[in-house]
PDB file of N, CA and C in Angstrom:
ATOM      1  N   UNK A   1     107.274  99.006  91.858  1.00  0.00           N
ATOM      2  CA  UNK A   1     107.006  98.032  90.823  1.00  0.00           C
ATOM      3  C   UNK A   1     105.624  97.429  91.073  1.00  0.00           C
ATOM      4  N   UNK A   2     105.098  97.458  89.686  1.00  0.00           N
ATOM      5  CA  UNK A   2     103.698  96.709  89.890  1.00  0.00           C
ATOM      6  C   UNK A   2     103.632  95.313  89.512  1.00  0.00           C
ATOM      7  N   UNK A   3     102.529  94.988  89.750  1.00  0.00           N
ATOM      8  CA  UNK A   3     102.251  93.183  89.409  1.00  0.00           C
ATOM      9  C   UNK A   3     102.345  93.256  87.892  1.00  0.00           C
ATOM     10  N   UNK A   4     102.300  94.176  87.082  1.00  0.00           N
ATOM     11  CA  UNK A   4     102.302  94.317  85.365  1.00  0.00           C
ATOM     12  C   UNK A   4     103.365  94.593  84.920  1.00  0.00           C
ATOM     13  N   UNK A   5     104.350  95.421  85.696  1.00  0.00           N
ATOM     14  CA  UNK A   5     105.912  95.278  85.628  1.00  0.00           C
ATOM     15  C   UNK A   5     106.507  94.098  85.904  1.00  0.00           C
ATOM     16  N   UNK A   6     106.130  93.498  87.115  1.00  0.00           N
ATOM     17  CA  UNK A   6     107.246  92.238  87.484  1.00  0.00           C
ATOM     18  C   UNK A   6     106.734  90.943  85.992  1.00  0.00           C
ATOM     19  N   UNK A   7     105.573  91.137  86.012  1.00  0.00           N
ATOM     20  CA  UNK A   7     104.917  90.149  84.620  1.00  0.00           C
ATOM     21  C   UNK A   7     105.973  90.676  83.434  1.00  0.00           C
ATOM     22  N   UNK A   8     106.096  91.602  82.911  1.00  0.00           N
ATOM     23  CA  UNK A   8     106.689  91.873  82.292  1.00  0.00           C
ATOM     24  C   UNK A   8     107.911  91.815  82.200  1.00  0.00           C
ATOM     25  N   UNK A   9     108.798  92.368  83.124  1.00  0.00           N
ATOM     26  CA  UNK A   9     110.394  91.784  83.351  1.00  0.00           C
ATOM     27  C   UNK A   9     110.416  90.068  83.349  1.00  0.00           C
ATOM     28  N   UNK A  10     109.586  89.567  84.303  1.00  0.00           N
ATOM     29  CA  UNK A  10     109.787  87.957  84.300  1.00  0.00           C
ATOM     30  C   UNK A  10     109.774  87.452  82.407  1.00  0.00           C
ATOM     31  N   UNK A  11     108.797  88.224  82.349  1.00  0.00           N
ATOM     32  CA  UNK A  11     108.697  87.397  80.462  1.00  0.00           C
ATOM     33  C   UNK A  11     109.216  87.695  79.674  1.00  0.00           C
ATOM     34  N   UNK A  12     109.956  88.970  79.497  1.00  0.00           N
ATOM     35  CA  UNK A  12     111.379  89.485  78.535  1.00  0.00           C
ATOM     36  C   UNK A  12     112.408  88.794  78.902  1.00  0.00           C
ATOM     37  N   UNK A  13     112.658  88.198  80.244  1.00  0.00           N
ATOM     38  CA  UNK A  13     113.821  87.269  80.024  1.00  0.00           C
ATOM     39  C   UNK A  13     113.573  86.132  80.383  1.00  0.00           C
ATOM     40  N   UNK A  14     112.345  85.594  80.389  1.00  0.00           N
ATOM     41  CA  UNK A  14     112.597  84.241  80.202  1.00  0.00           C
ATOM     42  C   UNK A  14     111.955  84.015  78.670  1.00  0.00           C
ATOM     43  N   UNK A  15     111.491  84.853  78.042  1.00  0.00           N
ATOM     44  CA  UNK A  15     110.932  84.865  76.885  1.00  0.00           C
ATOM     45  C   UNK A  15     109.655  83.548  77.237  1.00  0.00           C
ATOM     46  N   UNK A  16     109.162  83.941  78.348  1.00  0.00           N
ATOM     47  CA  UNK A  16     107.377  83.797  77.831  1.00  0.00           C
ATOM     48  C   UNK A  16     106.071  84.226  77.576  1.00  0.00           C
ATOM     49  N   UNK A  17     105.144  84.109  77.444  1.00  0.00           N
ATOM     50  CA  UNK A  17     103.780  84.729  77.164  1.00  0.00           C
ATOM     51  C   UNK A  17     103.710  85.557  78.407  1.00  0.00           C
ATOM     52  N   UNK A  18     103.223  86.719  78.402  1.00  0.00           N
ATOM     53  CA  UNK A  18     102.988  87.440  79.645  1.00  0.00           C
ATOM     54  C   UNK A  18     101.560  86.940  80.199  1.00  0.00           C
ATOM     55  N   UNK A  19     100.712  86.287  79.265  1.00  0.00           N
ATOM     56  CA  UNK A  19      99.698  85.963  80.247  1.00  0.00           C
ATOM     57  C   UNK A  19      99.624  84.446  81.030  1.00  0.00           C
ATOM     58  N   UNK A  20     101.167  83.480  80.362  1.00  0.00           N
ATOM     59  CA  UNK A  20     100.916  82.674  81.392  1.00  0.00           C
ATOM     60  C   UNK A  20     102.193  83.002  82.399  1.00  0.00           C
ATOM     61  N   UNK A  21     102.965  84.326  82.740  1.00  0.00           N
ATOM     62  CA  UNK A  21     103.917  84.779  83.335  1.00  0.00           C
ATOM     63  C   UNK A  21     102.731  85.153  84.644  1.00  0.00           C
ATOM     64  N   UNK A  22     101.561  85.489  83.987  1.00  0.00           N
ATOM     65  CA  UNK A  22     100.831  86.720  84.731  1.00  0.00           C
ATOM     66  C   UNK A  22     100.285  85.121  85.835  1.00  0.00           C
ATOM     67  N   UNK A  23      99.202  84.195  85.300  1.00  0.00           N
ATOM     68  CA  UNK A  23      98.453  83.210  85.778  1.00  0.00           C
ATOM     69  C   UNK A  23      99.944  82.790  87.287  1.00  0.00           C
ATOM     70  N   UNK A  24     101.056  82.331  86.699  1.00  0.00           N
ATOM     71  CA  UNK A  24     101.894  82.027  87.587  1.00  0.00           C
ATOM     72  C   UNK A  24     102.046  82.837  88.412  1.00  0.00           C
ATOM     73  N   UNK A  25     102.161  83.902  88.669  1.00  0.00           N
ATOM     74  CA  UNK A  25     102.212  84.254  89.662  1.00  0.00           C
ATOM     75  C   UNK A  25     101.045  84.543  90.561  1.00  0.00           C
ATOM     76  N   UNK A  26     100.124  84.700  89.655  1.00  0.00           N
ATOM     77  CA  UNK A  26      98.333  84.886  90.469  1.00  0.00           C
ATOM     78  C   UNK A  26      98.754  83.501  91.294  1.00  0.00           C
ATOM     79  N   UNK A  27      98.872  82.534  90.499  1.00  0.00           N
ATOM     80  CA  UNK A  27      98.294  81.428  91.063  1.00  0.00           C
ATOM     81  C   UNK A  27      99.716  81.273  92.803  1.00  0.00           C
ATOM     82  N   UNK A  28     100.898  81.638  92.333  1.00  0.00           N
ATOM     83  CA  UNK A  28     101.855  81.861  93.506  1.00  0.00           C
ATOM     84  C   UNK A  28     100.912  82.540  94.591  1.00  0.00           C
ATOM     85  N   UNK A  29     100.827  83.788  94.422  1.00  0.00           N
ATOM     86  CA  UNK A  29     100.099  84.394  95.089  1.00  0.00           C
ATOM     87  C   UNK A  29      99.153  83.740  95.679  1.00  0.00           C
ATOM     88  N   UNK A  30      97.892  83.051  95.068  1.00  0.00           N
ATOM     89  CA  UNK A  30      96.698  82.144  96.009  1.00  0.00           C
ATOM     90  C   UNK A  30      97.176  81.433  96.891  1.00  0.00           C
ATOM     91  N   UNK A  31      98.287  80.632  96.600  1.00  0.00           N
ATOM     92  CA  UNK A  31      98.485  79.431  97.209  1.00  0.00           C
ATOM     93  C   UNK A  31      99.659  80.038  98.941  1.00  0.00           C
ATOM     94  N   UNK A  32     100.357  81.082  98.622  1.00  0.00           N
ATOM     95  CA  UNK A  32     100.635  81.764  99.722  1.00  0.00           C
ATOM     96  C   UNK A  32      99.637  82.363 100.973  1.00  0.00           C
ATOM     97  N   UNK A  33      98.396  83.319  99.908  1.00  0.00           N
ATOM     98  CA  UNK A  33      97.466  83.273 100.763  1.00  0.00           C
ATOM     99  C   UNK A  33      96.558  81.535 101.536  1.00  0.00           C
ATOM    100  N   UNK A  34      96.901  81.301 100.857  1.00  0.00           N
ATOM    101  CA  UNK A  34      95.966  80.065 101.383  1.00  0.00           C
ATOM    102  C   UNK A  34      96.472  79.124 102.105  1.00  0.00           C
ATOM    103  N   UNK A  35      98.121  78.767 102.013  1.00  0.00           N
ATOM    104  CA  UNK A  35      98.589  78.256 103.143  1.00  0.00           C
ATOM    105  C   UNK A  35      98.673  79.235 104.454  1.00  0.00           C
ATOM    106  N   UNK A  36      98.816  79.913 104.373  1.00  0.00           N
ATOM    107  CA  UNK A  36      98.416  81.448 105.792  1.00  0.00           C
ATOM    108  C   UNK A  36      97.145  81.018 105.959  1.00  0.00           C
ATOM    109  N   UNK A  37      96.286  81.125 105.294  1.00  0.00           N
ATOM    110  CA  UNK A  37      95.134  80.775 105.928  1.00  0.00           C
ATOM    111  C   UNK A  37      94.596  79.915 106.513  1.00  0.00           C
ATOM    112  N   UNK A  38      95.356  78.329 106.295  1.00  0.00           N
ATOM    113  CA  UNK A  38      95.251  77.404 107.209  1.00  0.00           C
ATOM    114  C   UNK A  38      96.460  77.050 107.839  1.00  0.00           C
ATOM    115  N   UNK A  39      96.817  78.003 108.693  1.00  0.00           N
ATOM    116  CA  UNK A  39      97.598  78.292 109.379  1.00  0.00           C
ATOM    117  C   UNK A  39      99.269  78.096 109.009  1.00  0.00           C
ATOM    118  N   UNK A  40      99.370  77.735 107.921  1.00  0.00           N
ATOM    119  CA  UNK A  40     100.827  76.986 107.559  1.00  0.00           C
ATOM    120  C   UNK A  40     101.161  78.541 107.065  1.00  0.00           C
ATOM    121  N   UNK A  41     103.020  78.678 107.566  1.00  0.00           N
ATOM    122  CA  UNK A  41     103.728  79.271 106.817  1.00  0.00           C
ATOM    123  C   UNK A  41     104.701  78.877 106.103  1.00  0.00           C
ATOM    124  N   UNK A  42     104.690  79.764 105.149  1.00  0.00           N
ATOM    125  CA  UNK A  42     105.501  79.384 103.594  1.00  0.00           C
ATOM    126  C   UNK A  42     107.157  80.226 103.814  1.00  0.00           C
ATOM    127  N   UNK A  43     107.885  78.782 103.745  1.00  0.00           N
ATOM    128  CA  UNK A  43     109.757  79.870 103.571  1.00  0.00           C
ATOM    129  C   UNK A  43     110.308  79.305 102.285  1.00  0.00           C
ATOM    130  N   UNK A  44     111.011  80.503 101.844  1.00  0.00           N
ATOM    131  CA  UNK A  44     111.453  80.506 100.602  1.00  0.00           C
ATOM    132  C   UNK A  44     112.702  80.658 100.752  1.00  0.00           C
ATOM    133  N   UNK A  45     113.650  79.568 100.713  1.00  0.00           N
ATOM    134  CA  UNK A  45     114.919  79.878 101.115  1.00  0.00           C
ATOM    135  C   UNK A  45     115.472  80.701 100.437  1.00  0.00           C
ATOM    136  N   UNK A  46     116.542  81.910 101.086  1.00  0.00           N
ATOM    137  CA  UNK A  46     117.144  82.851 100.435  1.00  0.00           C
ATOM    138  C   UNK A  46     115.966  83.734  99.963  1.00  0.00           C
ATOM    139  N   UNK A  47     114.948  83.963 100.258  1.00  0.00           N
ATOM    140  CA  UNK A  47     114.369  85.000  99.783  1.00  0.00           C
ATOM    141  C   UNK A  47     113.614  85.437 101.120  1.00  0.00           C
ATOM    142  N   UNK A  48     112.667  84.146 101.818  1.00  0.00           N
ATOM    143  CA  UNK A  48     112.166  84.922 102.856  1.00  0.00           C
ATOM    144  C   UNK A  48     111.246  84.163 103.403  1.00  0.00           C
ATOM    145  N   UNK A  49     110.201  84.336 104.704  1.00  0.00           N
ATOM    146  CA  UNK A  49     109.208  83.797 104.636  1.00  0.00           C
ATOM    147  C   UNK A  49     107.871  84.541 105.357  1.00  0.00           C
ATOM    148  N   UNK A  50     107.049  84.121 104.672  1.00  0.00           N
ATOM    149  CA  UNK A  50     105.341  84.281 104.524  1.00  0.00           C
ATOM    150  C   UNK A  50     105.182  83.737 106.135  1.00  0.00           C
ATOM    151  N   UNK A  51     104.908  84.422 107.230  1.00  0.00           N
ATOM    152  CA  UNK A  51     104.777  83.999 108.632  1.00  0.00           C
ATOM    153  C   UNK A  51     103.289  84.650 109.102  1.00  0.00           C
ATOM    154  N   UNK A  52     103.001  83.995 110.115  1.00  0.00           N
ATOM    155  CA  UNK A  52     101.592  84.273 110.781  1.00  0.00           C
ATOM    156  C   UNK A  52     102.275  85.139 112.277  1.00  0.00           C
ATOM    157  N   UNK A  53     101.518  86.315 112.402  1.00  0.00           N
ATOM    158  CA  UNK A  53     102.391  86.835 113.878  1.00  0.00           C
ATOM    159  C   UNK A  53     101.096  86.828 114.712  1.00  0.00           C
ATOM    160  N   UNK A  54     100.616  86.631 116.231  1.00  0.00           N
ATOM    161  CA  UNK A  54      99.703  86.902 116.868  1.00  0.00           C
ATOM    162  C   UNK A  54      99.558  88.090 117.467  1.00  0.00           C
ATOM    163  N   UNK A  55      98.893  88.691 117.024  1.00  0.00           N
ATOM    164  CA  UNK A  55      98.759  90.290 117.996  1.00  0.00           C
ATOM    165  C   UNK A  55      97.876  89.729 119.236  1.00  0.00           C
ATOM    166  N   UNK A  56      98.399  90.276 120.530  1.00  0.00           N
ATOM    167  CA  UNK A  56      98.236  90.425 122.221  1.00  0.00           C
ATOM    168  C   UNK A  56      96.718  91.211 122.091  1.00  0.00           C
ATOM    169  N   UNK A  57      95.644  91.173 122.471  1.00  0.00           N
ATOM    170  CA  UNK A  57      94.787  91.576 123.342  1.00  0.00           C
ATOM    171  C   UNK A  57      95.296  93.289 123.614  1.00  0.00           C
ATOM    172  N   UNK A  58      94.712  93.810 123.689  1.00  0.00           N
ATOM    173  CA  UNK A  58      94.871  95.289 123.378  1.00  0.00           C
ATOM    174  C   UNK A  58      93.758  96.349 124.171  1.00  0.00           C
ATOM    175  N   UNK A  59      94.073  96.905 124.536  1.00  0.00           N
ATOM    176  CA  UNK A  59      93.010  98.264 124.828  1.00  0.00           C
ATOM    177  C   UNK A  59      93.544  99.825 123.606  1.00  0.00           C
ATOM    178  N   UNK A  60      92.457 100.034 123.056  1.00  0.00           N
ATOM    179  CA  UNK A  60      92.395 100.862 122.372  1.00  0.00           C
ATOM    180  C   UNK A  60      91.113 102.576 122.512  1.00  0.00           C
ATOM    181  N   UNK A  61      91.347 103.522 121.770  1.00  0.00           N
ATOM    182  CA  UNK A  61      90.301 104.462 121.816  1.00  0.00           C
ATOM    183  C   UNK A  61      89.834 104.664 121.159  1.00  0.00           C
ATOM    184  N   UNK A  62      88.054 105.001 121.027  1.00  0.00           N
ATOM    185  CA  UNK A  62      87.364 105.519 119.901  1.00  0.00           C
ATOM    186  C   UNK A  62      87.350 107.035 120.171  1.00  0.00           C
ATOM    187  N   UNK A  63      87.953 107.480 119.174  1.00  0.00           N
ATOM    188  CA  UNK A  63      88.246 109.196 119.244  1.00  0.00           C
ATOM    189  C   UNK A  63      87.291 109.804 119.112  1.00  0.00           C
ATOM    190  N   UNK A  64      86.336 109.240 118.342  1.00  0.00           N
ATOM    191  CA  UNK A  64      85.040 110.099 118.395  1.00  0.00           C
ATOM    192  C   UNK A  64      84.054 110.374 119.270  1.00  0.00           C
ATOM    193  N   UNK A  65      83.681 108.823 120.431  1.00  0.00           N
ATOM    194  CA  UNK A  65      83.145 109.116 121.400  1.00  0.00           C
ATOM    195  C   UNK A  65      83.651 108.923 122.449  1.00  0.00           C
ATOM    196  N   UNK A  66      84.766 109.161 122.137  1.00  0.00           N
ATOM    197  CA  UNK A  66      85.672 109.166 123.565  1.00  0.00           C
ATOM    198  C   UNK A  66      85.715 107.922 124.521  1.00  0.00           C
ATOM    199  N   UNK A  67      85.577 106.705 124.089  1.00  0.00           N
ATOM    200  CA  UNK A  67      85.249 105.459 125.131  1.00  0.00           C
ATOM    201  C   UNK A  67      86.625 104.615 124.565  1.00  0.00           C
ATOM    202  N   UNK A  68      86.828 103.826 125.209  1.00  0.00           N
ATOM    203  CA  UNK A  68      87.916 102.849 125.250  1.00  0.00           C
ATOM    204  C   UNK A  68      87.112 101.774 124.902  1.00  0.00           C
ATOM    205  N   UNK A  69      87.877 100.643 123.816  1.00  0.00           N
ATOM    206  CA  UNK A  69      87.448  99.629 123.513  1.00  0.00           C
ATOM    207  C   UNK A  69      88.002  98.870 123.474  1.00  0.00           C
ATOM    208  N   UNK A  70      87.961  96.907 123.571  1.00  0.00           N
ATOM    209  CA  UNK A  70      88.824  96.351 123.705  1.00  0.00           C
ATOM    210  C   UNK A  70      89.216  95.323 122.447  1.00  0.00           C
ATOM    211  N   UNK A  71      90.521  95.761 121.838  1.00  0.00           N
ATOM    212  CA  UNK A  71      90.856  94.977 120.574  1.00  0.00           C
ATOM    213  C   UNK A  71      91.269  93.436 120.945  1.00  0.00           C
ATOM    214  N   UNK A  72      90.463  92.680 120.726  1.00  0.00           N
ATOM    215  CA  UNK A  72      90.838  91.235 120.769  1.00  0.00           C
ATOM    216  C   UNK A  72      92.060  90.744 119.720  1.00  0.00           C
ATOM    217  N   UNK A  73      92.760  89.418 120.771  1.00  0.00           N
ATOM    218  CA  UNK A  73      94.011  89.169 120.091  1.00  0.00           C
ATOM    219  C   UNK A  73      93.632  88.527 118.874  1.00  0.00           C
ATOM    220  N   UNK A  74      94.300  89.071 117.711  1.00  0.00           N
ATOM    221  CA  UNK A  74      94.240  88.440 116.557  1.00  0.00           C
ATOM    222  C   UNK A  74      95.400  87.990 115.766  1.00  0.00           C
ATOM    223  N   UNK A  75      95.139  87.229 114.324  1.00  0.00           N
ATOM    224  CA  UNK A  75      96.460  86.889 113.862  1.00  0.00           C
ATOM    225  C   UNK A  75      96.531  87.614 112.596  1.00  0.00           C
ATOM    226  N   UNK A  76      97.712  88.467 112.201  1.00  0.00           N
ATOM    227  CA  UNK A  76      98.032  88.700 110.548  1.00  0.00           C
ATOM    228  C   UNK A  76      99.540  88.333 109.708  1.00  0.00           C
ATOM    229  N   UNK A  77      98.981  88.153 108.967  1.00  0.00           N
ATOM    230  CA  UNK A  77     100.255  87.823 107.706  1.00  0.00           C
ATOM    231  C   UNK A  77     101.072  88.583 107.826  1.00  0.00           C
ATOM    232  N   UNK A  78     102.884  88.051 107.762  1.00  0.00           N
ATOM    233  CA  UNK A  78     103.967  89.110 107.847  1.00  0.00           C
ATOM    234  C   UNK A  78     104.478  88.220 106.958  1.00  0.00           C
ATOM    235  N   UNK A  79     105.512  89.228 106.659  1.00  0.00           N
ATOM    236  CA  UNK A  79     106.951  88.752 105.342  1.00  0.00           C
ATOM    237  C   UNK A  79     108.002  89.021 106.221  1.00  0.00           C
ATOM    238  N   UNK A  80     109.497  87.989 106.775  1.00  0.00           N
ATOM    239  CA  UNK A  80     110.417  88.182 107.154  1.00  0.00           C
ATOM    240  C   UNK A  80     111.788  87.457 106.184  1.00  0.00           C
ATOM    241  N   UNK A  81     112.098  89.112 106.065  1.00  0.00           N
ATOM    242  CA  UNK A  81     113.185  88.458 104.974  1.00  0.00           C
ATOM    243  C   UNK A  81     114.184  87.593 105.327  1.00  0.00           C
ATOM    244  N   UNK A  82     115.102  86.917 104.557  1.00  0.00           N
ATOM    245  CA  UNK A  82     116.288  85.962 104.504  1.00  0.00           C
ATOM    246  C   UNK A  82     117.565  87.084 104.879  1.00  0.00           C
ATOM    247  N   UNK A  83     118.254  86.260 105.562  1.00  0.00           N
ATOM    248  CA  UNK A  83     119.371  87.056 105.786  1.00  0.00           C
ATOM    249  C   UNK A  83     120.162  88.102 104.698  1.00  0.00           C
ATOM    250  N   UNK A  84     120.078  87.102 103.407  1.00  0.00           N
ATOM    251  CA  UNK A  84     120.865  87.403 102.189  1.00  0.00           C
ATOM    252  C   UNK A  84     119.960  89.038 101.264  1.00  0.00           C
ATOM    253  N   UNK A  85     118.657  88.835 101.743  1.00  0.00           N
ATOM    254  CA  UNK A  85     117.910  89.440 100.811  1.00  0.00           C
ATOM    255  C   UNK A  85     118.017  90.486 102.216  1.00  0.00           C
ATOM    256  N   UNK A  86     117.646  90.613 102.948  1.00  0.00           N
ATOM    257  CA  UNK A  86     118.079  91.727 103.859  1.00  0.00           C
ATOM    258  C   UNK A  86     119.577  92.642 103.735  1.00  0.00           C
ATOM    259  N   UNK A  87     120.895  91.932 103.637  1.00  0.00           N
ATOM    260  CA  UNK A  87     122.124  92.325 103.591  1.00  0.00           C
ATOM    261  C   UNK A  87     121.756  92.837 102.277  1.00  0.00           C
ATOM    262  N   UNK A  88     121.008  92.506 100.870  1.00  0.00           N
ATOM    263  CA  UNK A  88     121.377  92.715 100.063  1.00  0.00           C
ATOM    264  C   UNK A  88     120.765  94.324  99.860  1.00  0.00           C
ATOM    265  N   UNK A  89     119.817  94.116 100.496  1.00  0.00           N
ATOM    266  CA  UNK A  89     118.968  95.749 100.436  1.00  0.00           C
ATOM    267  C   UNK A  89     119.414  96.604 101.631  1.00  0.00           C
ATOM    268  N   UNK A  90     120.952  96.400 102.788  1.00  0.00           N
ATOM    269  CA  UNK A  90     121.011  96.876 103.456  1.00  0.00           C
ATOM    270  C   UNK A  90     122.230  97.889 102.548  1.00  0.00           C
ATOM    271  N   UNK A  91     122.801  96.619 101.996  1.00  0.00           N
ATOM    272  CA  UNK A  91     123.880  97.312 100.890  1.00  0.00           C
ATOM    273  C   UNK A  91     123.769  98.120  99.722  1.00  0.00           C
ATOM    274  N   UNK A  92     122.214  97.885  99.376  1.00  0.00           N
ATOM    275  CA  UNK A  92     122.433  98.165  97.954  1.00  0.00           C
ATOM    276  C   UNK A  92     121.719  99.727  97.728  1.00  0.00           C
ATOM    277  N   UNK A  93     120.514  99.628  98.831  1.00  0.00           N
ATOM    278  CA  UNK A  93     119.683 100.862  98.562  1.00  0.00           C
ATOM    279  C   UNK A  93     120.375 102.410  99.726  1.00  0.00           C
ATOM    280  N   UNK A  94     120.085 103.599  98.806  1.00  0.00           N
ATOM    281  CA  UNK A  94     120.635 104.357  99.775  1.00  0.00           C
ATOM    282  C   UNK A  94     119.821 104.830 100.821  1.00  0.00           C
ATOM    283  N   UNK A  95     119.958 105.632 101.714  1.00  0.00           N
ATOM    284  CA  UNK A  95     119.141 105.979 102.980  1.00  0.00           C
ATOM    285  C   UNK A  95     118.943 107.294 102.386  1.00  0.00           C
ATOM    286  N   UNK A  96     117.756 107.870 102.649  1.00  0.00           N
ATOM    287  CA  UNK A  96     117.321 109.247 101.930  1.00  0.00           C
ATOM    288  C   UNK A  96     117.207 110.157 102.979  1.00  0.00           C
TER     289      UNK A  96
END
């Protein structure tokens, strides 16, 4: 599903304009990125939450010239689902 699908399902049943279906969620979207970015994470009860994880200090390889380099610890954005929304996709989707 794309961001032009979910716009679209959201506004066939709530019967609104798809372009202020569309702005709402842009604007959801900013404000997720942007509490991550100053360090706050966002939970959405029953659905999930927007978390900061720290990656450890690392040794890594450059394959091309063959040297080892050292990846400094950094932080990135994760999504950890809600119990409910986990069970619900443990139940619902099949294993291929």
């Amino acid at each position: 599903m794309t961001k032009a699908d979910l716009v679209a399902n959201i506004s066939d049943k709530l019967g609104l304009e798809k372009n202020e279906v569309q702005a709402t969620i842009e604007t959801f979207m900013e404000e997720v990125k942007n509490s991550l970015e100053r360090g706050e994470n966002v939970y959405l009860r029953g659905f999930g939450s927007f978390i900061i994880k720290t990656r450890a200090e690392k040794t890594g390889r450059n394959i091309s010239k063959n040297t080892t380099i050292k990846i400094p610890a950094h932080n990135i954005p994760a999504f950890k689902p809600a119990k409910v929304f986990l069970e619900g996709v443990k139940n619902n989707v099949k294993v291929n």
